[in-house]
Protein backbone atom coordinates (compact mmCIF):
# COMPACT_ATOMS: atom_id res chain seq x y z
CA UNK A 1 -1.40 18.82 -17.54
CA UNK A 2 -3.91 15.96 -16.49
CA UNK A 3 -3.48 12.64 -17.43
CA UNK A 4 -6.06 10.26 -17.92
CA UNK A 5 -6.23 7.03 -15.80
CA UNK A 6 -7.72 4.55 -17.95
CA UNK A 7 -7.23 1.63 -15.22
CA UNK A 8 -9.07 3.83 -12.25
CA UNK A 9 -11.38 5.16 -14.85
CA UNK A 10 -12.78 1.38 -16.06
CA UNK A 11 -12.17 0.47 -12.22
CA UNK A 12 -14.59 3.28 -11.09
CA UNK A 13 -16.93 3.31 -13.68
CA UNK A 14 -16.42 7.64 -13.85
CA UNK A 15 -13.66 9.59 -15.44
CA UNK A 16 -10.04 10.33 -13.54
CA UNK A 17 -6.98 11.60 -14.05
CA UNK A 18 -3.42 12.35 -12.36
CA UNK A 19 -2.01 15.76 -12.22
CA UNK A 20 1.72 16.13 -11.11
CA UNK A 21 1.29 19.40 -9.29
CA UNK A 22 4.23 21.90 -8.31
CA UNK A 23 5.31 25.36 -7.78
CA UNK A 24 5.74 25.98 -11.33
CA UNK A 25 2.34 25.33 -12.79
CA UNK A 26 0.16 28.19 -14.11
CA UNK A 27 -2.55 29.17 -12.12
CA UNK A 28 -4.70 26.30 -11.19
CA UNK A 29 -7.76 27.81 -13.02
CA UNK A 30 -6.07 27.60 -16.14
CA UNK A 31 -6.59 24.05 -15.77
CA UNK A 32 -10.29 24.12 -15.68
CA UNK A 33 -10.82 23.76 -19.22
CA UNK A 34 -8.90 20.07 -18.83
CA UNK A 35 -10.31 19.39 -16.06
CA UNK A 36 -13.88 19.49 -17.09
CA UNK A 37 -13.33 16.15 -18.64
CA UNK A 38 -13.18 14.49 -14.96
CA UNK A 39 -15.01 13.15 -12.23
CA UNK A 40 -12.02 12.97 -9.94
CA UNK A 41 -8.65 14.29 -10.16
CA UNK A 42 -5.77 12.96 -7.76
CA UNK A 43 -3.34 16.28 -7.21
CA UNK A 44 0.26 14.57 -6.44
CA UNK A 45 2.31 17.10 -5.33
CA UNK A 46 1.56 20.56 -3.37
CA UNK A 47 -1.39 21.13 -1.22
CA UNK A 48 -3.61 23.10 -3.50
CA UNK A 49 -6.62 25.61 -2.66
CA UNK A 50 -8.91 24.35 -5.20
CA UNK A 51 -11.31 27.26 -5.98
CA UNK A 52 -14.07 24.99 -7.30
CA UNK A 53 -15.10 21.78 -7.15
CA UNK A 54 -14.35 19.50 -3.80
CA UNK A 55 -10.89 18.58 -2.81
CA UNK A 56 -10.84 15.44 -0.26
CA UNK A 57 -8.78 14.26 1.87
CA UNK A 58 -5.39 15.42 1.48
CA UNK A 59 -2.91 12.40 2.33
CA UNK A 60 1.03 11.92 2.60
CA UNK A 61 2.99 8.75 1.62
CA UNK A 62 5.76 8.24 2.59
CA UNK A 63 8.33 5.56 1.17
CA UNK A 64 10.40 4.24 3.37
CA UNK A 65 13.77 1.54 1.89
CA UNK A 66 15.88 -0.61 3.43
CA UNK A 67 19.58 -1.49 1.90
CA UNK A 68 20.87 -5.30 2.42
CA UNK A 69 23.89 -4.14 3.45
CA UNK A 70 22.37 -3.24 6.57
CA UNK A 71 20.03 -6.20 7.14
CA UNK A 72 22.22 -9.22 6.84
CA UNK A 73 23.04 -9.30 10.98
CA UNK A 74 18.82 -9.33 11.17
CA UNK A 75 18.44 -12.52 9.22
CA UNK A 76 20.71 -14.44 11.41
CA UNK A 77 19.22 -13.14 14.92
CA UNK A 78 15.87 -11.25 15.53
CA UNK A 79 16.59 -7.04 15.99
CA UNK A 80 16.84 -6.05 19.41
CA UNK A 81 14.27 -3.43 19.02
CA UNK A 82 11.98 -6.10 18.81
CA UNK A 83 11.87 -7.78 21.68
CA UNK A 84 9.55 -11.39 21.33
CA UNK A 85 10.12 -14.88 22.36
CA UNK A 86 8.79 -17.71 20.00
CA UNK A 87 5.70 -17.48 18.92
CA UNK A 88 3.36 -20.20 19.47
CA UNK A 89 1.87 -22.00 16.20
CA UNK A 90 3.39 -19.65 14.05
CA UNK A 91 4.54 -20.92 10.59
CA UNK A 92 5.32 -18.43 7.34
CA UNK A 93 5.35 -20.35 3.88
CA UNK A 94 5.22 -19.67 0.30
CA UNK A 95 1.65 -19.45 -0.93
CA UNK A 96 1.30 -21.06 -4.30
CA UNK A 97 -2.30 -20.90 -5.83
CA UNK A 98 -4.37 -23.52 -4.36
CA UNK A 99 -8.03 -24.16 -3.77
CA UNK A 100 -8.52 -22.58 -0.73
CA UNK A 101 -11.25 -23.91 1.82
CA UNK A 102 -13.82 -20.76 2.65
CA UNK A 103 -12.07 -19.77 6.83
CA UNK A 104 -8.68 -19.11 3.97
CA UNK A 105 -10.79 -17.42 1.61
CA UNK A 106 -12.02 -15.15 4.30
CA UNK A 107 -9.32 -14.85 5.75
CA UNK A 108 -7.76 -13.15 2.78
CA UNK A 109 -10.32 -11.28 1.51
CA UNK A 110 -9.93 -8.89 5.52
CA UNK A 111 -6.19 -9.43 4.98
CA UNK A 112 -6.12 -8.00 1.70
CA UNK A 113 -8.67 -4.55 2.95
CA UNK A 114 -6.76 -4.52 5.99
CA UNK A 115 -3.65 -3.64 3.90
CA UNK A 116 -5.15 -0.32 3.25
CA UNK A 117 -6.96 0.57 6.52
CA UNK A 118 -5.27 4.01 5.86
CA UNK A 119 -5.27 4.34 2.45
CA UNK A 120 -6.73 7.57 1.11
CA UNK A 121 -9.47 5.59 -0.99
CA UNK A 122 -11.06 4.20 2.38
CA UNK A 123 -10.41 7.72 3.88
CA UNK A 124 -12.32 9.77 1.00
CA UNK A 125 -16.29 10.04 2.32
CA UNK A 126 -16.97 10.57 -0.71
CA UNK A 127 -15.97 7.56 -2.36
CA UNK A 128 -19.36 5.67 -1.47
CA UNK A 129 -19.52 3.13 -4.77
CA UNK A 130 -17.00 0.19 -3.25
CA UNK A 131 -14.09 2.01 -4.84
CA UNK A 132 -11.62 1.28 -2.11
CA UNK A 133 -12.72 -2.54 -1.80
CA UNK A 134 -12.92 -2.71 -5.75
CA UNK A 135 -8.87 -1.06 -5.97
CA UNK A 136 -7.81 -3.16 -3.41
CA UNK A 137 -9.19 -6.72 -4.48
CA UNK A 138 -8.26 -6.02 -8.15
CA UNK A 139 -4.85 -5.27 -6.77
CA UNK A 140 -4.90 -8.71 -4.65
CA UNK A 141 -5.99 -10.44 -8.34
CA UNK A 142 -2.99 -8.58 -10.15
CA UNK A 143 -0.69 -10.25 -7.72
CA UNK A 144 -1.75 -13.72 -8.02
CA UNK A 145 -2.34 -13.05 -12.06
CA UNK A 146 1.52 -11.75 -12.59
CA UNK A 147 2.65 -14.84 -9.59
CA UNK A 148 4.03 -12.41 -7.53
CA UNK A 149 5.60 -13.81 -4.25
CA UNK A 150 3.45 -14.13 -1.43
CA UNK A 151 3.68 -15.20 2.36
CA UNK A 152 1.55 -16.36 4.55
CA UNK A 153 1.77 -16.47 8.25
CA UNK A 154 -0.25 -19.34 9.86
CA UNK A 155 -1.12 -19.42 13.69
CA UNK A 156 -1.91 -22.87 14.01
CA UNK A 157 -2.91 -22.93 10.35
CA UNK A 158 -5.24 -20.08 10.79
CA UNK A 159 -4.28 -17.24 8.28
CA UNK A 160 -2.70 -14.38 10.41
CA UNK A 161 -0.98 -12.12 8.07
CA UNK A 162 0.62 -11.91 4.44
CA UNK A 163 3.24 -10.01 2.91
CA UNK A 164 3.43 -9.73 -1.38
CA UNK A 165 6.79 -8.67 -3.46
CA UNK A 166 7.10 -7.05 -6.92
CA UNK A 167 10.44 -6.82 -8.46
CA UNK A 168 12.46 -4.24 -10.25
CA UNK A 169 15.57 -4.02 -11.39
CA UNK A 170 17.71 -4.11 -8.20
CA UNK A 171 14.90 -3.65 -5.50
CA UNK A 172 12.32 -5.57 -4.55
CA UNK A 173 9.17 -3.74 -3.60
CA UNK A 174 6.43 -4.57 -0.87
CA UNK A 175 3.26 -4.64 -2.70
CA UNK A 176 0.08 -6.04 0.49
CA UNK A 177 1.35 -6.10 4.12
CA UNK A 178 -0.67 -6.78 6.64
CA UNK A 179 -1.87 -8.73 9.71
CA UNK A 180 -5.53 -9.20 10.79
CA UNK A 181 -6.17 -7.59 13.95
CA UNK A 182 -6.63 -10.35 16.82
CA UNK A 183 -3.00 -11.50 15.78
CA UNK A 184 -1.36 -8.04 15.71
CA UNK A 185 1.66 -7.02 18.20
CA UNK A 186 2.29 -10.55 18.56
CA UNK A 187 6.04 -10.24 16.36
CA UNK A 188 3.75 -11.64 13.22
CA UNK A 189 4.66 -8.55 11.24
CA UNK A 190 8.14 -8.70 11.84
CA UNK A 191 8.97 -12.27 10.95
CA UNK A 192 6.85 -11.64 7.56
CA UNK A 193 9.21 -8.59 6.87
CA UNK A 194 12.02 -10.97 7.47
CA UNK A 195 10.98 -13.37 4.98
CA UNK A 196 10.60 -10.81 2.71
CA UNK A 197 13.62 -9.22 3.12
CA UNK A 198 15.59 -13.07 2.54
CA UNK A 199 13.40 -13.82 -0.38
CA UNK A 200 14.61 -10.44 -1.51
CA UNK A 201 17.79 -11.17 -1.13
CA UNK A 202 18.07 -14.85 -2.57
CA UNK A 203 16.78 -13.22 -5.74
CA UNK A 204 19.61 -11.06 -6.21
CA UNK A 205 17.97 -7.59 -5.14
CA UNK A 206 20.29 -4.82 -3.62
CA UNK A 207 16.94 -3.00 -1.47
CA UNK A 208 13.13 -3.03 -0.58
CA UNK A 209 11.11 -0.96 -0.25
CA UNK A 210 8.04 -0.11 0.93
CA UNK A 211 5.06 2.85 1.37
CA UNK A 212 2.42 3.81 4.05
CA UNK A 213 0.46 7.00 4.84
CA UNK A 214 1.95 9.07 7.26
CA UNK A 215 -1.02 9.27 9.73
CA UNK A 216 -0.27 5.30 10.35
CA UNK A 217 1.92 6.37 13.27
CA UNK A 218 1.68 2.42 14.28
CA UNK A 219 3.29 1.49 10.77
CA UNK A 220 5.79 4.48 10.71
CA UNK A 221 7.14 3.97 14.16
CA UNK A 222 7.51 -0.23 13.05
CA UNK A 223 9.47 0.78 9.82
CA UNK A 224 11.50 3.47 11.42
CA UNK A 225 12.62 0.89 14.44
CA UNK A 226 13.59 -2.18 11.48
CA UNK A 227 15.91 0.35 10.34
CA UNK A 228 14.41 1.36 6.91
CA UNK A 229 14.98 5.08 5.94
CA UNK A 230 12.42 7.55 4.38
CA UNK A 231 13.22 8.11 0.93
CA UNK A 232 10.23 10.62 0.19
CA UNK A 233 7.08 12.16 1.23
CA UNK A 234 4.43 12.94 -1.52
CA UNK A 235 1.16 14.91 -0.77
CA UNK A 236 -1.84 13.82 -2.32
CA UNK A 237 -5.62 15.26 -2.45
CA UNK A 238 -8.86 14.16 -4.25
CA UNK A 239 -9.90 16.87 -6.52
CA UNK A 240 -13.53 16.33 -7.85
CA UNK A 241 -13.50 19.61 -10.23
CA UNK A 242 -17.58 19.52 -11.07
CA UNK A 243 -17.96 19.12 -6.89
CA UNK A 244 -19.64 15.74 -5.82
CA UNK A 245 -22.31 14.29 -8.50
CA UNK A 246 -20.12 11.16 -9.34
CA UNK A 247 -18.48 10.89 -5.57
């Protein structure tokens, strides 16, 4: 069955839904008669042959999680995998919602794109109405909305990076990760994680956990080396049954 996805849908300004796929479903043309009430379909699940329409691109996250009982040795001493002296001019703090002068502003605005450099709404050629910059900054306006932790790394009080948490339950849950390009394979990333991981912790939460696309090889090899373990991998395609008039 396809579900209707009334935040993407007012988001987009055209009509989609979500449609858990798997090897039990009927035939996937039985599902044209539902699916003539979309403009775009996301197909979680199995790799499908669609037979009509346009199916693009076809994506895998992964979710990777890391257990506290395996990270309280890293707060105390940095992980010998990653091998970095002190960084010069780097501070991490809190962000609390300030006015921010217009370098910060900027700053955050690449930041928060950067995040999803791989994402399969900036992959999709298709999407060409500002869909991925529209998900994204809505997403970034959630977080501050709800007052969601956030981190910023500073070199030399230039923004660098950031790193946002959601909570649930027992796990804490990496919402935007990222660092701006010039400042990348400096170590920034991995002292963000850290602070993550301890606010994590001082809040009582027994994991985090986090999710990429698997064709960031730069991201998987980073979360594989700080120890995390995959939890899942979850295909995902872009079905536009009517082909592309709203893509």
């Amino acid at each position: 069955m396809i579900r209707p996805l009334i935040f993407d849908t007012s988001l987009f300004g055209y009509r989609v839904g979500k449609w858990e796929s798997s090897a039990s479903d009927p035939d996937v043309n039985s599902l044209f008669d539902q699916a003539g009430n979309f403009d775009l379909v996301y197909v979680f699940g199995e790799a499908r042959a669609i037979p009509e329409g346009h199916c693009q691109p076809i994506s895998t996250r992964v979710v990777w999680e890391k257990q506290f009982s395996q990270v309280a040795s890293l707060l105390k001493a940095e992980s010998p995998c990653f091998k970095m002296g002190k960084i010069e001019g780097l501070s991490i703090s809190k962000w609390e919602e300030t006015v921010l002068n217009e370098s910060d502003q900027s700053a955050i605005r690449d930041l928060v794109l950067t995040c999803g450099a791989f994402s399969r709404f900036n992959k999709d050629p298709f999407m060409v109405n500002n869909e991925y910059e529209k998900l994204y900054t809505q997403w970034w306006l959630n977080v501050v909305k709800q007052k969601k932790p956030i981190h910023l790394a500073r070199i030399n009080k230039e923004i660098a990076g950031l790193i946002t948490l959601g909570f649930s339950q027992n796990s804490c849950h990496v919402d935007l990760f990222a660092v701006l390009p010039q400042f990348q394979r400096m170590g920034i990333g991995w002292k963000l994680l850290l602070k993550a991981m301890q606010t994590a912790r001082e809040s009582g939460m027994e994991t985090l956990d986090l999710a990429t696309q698997k064709d960031n090889v730069k991201a998987m090899g980073f979360y594989e080396k700080a120890g995390f373990r995959k939890l899942n991998e979850t295909i995902i395609q872009h079905w536009r049954p009517k082909g592309l008039k709203n893509g």
